[in-house]
PDB file of N, CA and C in Angstrom:
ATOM      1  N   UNK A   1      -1.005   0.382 -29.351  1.00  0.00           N
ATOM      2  CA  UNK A   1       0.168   0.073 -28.555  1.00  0.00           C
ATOM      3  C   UNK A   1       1.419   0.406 -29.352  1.00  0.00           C
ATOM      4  N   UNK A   2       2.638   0.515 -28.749  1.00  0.00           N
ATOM      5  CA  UNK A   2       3.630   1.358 -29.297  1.00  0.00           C
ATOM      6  C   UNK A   2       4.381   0.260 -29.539  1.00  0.00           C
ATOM      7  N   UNK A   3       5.826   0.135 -29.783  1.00  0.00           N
ATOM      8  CA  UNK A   3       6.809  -0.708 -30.062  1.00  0.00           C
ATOM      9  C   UNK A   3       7.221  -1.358 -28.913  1.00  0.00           C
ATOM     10  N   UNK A   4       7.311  -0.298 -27.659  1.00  0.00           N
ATOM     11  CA  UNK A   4       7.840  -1.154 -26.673  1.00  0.00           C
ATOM     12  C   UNK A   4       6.892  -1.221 -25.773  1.00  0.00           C
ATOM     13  N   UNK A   5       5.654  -1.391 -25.939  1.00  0.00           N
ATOM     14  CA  UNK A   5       4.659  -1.849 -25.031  1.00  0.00           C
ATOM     15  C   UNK A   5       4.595  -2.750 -23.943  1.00  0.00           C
ATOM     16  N   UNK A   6       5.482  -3.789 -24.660  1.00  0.00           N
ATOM     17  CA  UNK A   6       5.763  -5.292 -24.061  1.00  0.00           C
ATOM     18  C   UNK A   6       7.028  -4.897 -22.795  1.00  0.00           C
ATOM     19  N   UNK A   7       7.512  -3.750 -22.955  1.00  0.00           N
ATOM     20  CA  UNK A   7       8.870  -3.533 -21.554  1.00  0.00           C
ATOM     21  C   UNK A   7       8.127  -2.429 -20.773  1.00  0.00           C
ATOM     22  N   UNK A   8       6.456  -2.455 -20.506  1.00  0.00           N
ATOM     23  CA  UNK A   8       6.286  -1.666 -19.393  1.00  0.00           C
ATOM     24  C   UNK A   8       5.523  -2.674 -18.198  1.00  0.00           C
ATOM     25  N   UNK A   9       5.302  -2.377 -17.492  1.00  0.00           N
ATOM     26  CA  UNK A   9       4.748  -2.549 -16.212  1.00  0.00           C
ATOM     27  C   UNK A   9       5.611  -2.886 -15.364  1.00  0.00           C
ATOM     28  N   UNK A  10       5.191  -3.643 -14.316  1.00  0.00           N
ATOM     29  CA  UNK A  10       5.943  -3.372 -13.256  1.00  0.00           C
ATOM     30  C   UNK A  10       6.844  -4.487 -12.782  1.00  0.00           C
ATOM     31  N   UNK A  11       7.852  -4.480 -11.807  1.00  0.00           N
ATOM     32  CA  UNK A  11       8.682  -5.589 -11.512  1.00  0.00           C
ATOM     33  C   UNK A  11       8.502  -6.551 -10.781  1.00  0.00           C
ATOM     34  N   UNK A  12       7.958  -7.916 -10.962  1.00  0.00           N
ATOM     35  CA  UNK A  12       7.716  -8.674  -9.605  1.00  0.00           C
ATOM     36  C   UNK A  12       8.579  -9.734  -9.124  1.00  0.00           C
ATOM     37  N   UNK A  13       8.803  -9.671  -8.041  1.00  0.00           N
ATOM     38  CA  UNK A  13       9.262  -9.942  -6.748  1.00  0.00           C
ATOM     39  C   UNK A  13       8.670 -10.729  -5.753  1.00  0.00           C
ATOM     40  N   UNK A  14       9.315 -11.689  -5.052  1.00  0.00           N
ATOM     41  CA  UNK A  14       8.914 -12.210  -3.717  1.00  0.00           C
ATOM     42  C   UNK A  14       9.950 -12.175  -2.608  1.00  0.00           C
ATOM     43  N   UNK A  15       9.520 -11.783  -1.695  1.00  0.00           N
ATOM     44  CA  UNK A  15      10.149 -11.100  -0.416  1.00  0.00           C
ATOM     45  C   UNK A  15       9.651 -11.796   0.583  1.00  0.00           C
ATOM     46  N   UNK A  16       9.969 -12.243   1.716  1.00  0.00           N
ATOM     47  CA  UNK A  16       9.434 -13.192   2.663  1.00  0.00           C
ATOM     48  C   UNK A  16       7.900 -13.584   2.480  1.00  0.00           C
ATOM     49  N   UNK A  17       8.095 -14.131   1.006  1.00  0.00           N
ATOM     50  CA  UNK A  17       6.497 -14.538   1.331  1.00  0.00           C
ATOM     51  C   UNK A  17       5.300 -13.690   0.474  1.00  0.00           C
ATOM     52  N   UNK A  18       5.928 -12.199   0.100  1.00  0.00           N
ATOM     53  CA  UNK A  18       4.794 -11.472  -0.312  1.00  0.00           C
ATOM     54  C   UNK A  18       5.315 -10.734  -1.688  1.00  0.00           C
ATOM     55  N   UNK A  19       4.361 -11.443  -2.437  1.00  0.00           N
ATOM     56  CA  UNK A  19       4.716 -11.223  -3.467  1.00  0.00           C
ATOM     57  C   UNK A  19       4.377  -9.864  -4.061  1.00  0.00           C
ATOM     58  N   UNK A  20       5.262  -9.428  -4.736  1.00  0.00           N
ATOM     59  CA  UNK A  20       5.643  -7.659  -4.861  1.00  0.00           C
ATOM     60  C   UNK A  20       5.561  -7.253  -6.225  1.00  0.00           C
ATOM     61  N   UNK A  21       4.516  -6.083  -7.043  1.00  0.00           N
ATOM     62  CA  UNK A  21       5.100  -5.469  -7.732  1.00  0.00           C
ATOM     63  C   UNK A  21       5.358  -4.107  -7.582  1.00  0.00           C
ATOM     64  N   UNK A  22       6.491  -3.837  -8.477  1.00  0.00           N
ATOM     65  CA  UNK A  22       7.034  -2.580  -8.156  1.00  0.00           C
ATOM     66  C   UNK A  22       7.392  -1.803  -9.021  1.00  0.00           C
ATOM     67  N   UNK A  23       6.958  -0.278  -8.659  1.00  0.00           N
ATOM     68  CA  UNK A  23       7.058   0.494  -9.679  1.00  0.00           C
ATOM     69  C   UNK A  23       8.412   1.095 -10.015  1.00  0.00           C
ATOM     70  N   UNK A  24       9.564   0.696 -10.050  1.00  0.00           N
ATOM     71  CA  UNK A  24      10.791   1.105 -10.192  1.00  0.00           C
ATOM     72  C   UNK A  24      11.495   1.985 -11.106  1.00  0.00           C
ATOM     73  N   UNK A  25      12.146   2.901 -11.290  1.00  0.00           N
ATOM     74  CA  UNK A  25      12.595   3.603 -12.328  1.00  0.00           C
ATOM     75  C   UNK A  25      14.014   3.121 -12.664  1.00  0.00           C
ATOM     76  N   UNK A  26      14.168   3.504 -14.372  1.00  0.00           N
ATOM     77  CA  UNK A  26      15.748   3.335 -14.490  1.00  0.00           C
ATOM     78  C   UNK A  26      16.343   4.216 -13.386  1.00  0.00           C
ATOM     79  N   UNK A  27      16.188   5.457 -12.996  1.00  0.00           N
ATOM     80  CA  UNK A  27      17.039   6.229 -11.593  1.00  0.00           C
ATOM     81  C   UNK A  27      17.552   5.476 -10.535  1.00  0.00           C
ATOM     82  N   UNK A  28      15.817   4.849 -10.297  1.00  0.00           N
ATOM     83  CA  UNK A  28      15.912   3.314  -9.190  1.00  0.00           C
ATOM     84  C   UNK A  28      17.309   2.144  -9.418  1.00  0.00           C
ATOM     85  N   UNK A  29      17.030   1.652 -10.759  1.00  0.00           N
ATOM     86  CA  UNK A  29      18.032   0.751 -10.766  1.00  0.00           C
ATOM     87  C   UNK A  29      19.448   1.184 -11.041  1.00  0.00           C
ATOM     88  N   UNK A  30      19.931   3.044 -11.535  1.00  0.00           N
ATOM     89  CA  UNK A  30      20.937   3.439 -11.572  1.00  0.00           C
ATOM     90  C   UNK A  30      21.545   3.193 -10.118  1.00  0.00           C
ATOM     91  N   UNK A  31      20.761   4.151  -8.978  1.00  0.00           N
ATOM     92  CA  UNK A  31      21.076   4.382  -7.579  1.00  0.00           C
ATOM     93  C   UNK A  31      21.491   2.552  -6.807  1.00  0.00           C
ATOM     94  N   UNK A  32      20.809   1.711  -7.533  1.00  0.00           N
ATOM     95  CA  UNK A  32      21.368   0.401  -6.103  1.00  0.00           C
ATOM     96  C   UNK A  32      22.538   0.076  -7.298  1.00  0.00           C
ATOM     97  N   UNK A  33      22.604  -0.080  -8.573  1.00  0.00           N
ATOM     98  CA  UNK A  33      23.680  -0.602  -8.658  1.00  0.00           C
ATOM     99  C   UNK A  33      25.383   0.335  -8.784  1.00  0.00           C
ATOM    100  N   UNK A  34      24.834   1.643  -8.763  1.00  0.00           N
ATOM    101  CA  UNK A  34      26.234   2.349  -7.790  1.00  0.00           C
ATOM    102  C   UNK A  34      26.347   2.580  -6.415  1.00  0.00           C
ATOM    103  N   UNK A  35      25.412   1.666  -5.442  1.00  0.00           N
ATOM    104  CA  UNK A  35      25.822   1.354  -4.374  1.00  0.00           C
ATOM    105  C   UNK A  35      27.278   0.280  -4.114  1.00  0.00           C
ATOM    106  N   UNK A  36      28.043   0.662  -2.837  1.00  0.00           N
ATOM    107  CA  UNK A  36      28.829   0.064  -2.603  1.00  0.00           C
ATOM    108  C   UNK A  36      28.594  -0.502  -1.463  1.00  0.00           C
ATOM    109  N   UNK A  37      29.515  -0.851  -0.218  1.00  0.00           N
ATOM    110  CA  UNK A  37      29.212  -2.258   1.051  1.00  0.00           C
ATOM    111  C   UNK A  37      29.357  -1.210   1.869  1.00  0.00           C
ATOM    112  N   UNK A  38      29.725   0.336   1.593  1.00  0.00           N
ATOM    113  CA  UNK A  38      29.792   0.852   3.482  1.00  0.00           C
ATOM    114  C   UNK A  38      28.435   0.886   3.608  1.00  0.00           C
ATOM    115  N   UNK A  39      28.218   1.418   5.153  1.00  0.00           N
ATOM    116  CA  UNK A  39      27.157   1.763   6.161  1.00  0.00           C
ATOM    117  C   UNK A  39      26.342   2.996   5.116  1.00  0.00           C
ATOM    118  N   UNK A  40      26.889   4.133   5.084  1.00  0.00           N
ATOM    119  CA  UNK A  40      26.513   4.827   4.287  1.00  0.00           C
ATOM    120  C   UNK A  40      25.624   4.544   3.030  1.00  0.00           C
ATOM    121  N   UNK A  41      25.965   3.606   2.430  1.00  0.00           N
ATOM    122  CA  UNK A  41      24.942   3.193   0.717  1.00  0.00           C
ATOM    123  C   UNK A  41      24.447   2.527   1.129  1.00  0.00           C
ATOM    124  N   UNK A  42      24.596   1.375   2.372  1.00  0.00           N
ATOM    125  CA  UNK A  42      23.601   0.136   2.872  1.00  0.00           C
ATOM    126  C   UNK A  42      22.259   1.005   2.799  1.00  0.00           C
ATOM    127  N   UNK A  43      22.391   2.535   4.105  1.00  0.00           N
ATOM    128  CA  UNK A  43      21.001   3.253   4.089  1.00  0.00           C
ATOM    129  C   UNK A  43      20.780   3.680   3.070  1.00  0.00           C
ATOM    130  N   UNK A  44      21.636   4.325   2.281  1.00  0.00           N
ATOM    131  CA  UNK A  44      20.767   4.957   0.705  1.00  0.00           C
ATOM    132  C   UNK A  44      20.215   3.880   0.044  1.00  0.00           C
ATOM    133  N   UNK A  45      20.732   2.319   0.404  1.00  0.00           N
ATOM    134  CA  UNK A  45      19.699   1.333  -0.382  1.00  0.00           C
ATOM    135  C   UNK A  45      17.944   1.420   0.196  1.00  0.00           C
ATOM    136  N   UNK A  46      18.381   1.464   1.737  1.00  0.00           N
ATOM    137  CA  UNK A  46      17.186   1.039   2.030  1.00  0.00           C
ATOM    138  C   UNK A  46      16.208   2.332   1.738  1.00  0.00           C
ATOM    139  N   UNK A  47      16.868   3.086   1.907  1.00  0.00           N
ATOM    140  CA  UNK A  47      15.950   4.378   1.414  1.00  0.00           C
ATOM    141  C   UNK A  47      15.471   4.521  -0.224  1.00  0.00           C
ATOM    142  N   UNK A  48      16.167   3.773  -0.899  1.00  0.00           N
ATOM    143  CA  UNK A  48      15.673   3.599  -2.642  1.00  0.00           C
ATOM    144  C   UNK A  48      14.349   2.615  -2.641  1.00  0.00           C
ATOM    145  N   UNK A  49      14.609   1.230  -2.088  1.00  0.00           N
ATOM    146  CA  UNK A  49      13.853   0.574  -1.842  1.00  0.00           C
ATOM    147  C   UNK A  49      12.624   0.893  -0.720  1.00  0.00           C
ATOM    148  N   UNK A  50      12.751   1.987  -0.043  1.00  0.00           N
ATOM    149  CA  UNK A  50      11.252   2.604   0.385  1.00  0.00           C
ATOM    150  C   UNK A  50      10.888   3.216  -0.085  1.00  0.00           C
ATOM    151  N   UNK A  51      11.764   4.570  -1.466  1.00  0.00           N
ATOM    152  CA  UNK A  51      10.939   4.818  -2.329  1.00  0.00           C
ATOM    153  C   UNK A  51       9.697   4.118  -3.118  1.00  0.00           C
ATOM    154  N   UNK A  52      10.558   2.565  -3.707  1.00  0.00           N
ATOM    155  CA  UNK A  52       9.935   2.313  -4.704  1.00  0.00           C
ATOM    156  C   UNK A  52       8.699   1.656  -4.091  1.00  0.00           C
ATOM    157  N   UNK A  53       9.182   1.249  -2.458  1.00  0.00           N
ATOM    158  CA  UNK A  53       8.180   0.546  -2.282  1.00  0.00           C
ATOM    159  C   UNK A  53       6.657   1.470  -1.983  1.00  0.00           C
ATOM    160  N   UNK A  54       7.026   2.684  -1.510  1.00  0.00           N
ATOM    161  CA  UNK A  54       6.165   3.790  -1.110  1.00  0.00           C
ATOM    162  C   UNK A  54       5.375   3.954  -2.536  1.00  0.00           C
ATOM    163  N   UNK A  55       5.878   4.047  -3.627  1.00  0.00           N
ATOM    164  CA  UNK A  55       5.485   4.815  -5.092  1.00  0.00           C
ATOM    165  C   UNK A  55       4.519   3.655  -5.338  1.00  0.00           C
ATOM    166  N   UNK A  56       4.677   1.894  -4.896  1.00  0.00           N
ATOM    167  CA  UNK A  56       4.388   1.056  -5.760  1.00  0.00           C
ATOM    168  C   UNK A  56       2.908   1.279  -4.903  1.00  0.00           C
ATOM    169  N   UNK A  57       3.163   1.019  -3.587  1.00  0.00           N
ATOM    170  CA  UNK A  57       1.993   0.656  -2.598  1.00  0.00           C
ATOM    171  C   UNK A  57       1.460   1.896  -1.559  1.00  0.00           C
ATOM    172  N   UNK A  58       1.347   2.728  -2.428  1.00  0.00           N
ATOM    173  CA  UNK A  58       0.769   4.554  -1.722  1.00  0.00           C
ATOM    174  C   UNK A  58      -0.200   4.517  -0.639  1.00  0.00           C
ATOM    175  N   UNK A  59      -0.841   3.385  -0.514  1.00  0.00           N
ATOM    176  CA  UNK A  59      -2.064   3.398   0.456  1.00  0.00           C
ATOM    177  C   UNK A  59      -1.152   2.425   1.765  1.00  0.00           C
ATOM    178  N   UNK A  60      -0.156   1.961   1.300  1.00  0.00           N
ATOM    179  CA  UNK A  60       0.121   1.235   3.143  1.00  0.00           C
ATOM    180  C   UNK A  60       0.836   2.351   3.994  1.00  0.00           C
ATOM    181  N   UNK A  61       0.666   1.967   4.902  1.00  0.00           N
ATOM    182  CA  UNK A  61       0.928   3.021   6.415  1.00  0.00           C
ATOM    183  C   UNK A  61       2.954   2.719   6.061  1.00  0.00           C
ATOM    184  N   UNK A  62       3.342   4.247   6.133  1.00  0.00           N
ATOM    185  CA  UNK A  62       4.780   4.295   6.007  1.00  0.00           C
ATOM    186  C   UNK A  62       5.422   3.326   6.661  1.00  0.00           C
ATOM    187  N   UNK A  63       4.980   3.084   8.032  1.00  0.00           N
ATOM    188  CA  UNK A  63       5.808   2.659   9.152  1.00  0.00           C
ATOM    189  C   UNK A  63       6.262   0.769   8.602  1.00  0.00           C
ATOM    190  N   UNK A  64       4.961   0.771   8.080  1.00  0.00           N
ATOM    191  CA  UNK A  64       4.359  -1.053   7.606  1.00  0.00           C
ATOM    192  C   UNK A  64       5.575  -0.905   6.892  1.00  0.00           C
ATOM    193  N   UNK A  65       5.811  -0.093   5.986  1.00  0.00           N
ATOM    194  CA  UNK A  65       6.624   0.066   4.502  1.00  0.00           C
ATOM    195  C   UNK A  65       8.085  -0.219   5.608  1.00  0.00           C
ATOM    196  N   UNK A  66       8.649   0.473   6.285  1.00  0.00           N
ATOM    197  CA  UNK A  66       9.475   0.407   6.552  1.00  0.00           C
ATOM    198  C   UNK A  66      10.486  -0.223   7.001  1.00  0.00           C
ATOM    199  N   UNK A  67       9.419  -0.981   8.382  1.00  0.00           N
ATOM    200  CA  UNK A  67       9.421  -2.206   9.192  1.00  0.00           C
ATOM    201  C   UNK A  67      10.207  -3.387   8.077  1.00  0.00           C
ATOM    202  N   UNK A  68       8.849  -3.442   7.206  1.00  0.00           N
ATOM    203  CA  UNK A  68       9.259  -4.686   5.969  1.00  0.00           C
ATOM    204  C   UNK A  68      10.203  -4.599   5.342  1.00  0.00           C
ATOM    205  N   UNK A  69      10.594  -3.605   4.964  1.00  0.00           N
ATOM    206  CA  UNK A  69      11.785  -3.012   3.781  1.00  0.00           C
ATOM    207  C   UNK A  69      13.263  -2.924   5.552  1.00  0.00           C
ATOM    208  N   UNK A  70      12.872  -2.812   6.385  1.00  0.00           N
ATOM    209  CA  UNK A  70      14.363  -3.113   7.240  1.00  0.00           C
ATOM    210  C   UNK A  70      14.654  -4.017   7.532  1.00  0.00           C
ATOM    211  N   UNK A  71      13.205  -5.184   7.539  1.00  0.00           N
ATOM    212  CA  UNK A  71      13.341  -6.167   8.062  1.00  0.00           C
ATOM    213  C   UNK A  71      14.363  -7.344   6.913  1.00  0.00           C
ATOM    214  N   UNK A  72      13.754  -7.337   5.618  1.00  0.00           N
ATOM    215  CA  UNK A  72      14.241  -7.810   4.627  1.00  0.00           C
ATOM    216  C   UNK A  72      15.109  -7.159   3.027  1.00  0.00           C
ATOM    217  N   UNK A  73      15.793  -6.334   4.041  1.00  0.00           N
ATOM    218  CA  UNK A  73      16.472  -4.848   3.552  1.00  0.00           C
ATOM    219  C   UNK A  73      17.814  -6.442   2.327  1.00  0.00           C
ATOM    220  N   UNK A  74      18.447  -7.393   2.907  1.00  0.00           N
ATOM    221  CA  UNK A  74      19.156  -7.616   1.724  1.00  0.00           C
ATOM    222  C   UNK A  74      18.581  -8.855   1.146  1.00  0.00           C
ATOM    223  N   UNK A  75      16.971  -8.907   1.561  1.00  0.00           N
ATOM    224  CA  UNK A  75      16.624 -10.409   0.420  1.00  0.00           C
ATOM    225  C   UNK A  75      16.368  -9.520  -0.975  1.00  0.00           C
ATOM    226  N   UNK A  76      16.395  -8.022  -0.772  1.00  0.00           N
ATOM    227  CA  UNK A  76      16.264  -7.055  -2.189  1.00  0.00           C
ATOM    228  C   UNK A  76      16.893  -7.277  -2.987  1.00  0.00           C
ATOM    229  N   UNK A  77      18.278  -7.365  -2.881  1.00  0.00           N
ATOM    230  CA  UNK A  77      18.858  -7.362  -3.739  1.00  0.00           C
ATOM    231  C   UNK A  77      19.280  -7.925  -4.708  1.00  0.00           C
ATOM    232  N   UNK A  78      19.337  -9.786  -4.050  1.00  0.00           N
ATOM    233  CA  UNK A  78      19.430 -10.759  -5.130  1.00  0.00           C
ATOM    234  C   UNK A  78      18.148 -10.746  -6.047  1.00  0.00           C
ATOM    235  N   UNK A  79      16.965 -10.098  -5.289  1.00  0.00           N
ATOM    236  CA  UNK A  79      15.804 -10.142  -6.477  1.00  0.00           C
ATOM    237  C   UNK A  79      15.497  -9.546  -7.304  1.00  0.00           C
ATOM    238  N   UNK A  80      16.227  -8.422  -7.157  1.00  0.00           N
ATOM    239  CA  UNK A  80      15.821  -7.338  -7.776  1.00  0.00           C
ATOM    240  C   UNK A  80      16.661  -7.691  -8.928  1.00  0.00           C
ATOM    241  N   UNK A  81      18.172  -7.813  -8.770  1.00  0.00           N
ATOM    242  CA  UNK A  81      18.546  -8.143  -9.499  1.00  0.00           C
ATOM    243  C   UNK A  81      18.595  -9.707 -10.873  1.00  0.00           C
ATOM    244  N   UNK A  82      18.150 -10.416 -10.244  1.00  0.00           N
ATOM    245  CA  UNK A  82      17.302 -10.991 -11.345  1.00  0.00           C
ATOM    246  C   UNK A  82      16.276 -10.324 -11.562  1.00  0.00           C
ATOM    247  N   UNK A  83      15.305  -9.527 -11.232  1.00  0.00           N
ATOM    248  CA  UNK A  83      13.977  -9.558 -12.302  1.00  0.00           C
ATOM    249  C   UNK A  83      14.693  -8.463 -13.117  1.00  0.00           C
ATOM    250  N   UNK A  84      15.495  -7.689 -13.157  1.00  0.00           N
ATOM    251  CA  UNK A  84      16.184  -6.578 -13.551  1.00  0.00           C
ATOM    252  C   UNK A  84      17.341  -7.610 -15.286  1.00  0.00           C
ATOM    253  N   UNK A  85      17.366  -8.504 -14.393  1.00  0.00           N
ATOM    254  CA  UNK A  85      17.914  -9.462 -15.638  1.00  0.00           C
ATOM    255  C   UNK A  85      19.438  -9.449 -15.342  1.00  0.00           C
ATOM    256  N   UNK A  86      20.154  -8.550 -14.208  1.00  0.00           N
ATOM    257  CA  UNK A  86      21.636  -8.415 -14.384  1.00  0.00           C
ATOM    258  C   UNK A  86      21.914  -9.902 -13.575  1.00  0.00           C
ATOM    259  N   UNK A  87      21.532 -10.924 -13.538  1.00  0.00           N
ATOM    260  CA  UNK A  87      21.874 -12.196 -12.484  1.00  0.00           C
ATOM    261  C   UNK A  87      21.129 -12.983 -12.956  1.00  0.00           C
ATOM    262  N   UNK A  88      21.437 -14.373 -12.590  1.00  0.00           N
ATOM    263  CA  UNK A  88      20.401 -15.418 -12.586  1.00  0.00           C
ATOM    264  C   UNK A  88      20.197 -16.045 -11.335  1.00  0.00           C
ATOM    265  N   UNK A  89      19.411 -16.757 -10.420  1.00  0.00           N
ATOM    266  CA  UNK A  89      19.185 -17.144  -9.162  1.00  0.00           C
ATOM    267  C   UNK A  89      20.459 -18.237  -9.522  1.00  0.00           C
ATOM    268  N   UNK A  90      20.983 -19.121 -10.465  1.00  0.00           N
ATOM    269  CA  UNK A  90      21.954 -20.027 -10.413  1.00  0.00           C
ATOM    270  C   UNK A  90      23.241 -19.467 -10.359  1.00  0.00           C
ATOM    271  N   UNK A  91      23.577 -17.931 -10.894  1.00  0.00           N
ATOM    272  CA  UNK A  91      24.594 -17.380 -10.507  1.00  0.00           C
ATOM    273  C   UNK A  91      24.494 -17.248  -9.120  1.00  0.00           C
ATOM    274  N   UNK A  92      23.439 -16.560  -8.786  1.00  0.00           N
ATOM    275  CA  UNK A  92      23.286 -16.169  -7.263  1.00  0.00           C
ATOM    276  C   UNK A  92      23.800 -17.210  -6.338  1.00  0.00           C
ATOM    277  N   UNK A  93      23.297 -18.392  -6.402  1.00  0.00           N
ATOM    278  CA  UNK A  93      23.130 -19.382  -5.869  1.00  0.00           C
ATOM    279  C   UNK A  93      24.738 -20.116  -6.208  1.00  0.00           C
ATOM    280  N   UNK A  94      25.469 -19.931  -6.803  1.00  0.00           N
ATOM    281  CA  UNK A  94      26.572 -20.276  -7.055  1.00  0.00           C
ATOM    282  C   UNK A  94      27.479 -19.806  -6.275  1.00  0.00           C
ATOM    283  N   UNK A  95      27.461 -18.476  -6.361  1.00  0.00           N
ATOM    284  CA  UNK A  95      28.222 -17.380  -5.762  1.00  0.00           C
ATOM    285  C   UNK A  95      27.975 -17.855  -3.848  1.00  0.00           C
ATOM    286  N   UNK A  96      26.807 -18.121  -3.374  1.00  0.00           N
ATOM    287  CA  UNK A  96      26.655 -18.297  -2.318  1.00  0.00           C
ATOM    288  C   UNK A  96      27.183 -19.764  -1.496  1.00  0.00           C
ATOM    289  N   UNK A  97      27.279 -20.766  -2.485  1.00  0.00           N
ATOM    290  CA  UNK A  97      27.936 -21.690  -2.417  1.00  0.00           C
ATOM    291  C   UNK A  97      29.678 -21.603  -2.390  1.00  0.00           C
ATOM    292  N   UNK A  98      29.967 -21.081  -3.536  1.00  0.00           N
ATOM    293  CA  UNK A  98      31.590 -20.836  -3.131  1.00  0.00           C
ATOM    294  C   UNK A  98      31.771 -19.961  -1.575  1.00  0.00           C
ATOM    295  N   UNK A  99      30.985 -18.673  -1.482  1.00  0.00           N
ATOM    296  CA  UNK A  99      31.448 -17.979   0.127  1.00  0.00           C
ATOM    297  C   UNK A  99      31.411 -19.459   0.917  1.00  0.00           C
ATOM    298  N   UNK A 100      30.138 -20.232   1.231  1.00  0.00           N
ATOM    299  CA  UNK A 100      29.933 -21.538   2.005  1.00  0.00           C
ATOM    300  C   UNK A 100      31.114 -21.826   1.922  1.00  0.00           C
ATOM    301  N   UNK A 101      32.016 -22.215   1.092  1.00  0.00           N
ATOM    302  CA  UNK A 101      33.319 -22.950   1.183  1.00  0.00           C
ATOM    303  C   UNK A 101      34.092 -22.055   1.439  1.00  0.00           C
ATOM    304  N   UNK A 102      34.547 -20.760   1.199  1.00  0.00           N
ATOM    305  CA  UNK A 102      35.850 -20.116   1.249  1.00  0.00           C
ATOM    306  C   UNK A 102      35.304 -19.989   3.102  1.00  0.00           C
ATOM    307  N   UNK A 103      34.404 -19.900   3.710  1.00  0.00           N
ATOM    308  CA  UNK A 103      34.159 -19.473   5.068  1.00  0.00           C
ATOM    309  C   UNK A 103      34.838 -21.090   5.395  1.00  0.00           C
ATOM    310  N   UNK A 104      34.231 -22.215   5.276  1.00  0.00           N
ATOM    311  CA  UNK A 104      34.244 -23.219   6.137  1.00  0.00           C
ATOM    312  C   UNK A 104      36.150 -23.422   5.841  1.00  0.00           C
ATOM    313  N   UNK A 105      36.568 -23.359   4.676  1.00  0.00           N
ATOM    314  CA  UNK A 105      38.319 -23.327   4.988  1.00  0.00           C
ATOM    315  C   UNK A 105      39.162 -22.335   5.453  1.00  0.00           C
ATOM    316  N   UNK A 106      38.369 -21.311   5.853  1.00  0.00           N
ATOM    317  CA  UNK A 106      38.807 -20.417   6.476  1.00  0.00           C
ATOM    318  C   UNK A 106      38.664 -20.902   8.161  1.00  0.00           C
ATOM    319  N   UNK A 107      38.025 -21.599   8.895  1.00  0.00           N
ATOM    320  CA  UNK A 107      37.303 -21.943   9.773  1.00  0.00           C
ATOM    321  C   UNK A 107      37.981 -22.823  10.362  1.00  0.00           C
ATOM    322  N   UNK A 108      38.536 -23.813   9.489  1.00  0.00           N
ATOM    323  CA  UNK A 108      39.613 -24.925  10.114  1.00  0.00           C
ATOM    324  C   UNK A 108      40.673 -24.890  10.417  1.00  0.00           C
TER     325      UNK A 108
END
C-alpha cells in the first residue's frame, strides 16, 4: 500500500433513504463547486451528479438513475458537501435556521 492509501475509495452518502457510494472525481467536485444558482448550472449539476451516479452504479437502468438524481437533485448538495469535508451538517443546519428567521421577519 502506498502513502495515501487511506484517501481512496469511495464517497458515502444518504439520499432519501439510500445509502450511496460514489465514485466521484476531483473534476466532479471542481464542476459543482463552480456552480452558481441560475437555471443553467442547476442542470449542469444534475448532469454531474448523473455522471457520478452512472460511473458509481453502471448496472442500474439510466432512467432509475435519473428519476432519483431529479427527484432529490438538491438533498446532493448539502451531502456531498460534507462528505467532501467543505461543511459540517451543524454549519448546514445553522445556515438553514437563520434563512427560517430572515423568511419569517420578512413575512410579518
Amino acid at each position: 500500500m502506498g502513502r495515501f492509501a487511506r484517501f481512496l475509495g469511495d464517497t458515502e452518502i444518504e439520499i432519501d433513504g439510500e445509502k450511496l457510494k460514489l465514485k466521484a472525481t476531483v473534476k466532479d467536485m471542481q464542476k459543482i463547486m463552480d456552480l452558481g444558482e441560475s437555471k443553467e448550472k442547476l442542470i449542469e449539476l444534475g448532469n454531474t451528479i448523473i455522471d457520478i451516479m452512472k460511473r458509481s452504479y453502471p448496472d442500474e437502468p439510466i432512467e432509475e438513475i435519473e428519476a432519483f438524481v431529479s427527484k432529490n437533485l438538491l438533498k446532493f448538495i448539502p451531502e456531498l458537501a460534507i462528505a467532501w469535508k467543505w461543511t459540517t451538517r451543524e454549519n448546514i443546519n445553522d445556515a438553514i435556521e437563520e434563512a427560517k428567521k430572515s423568511i419569517s421577519q420578512i413575512k410579518r
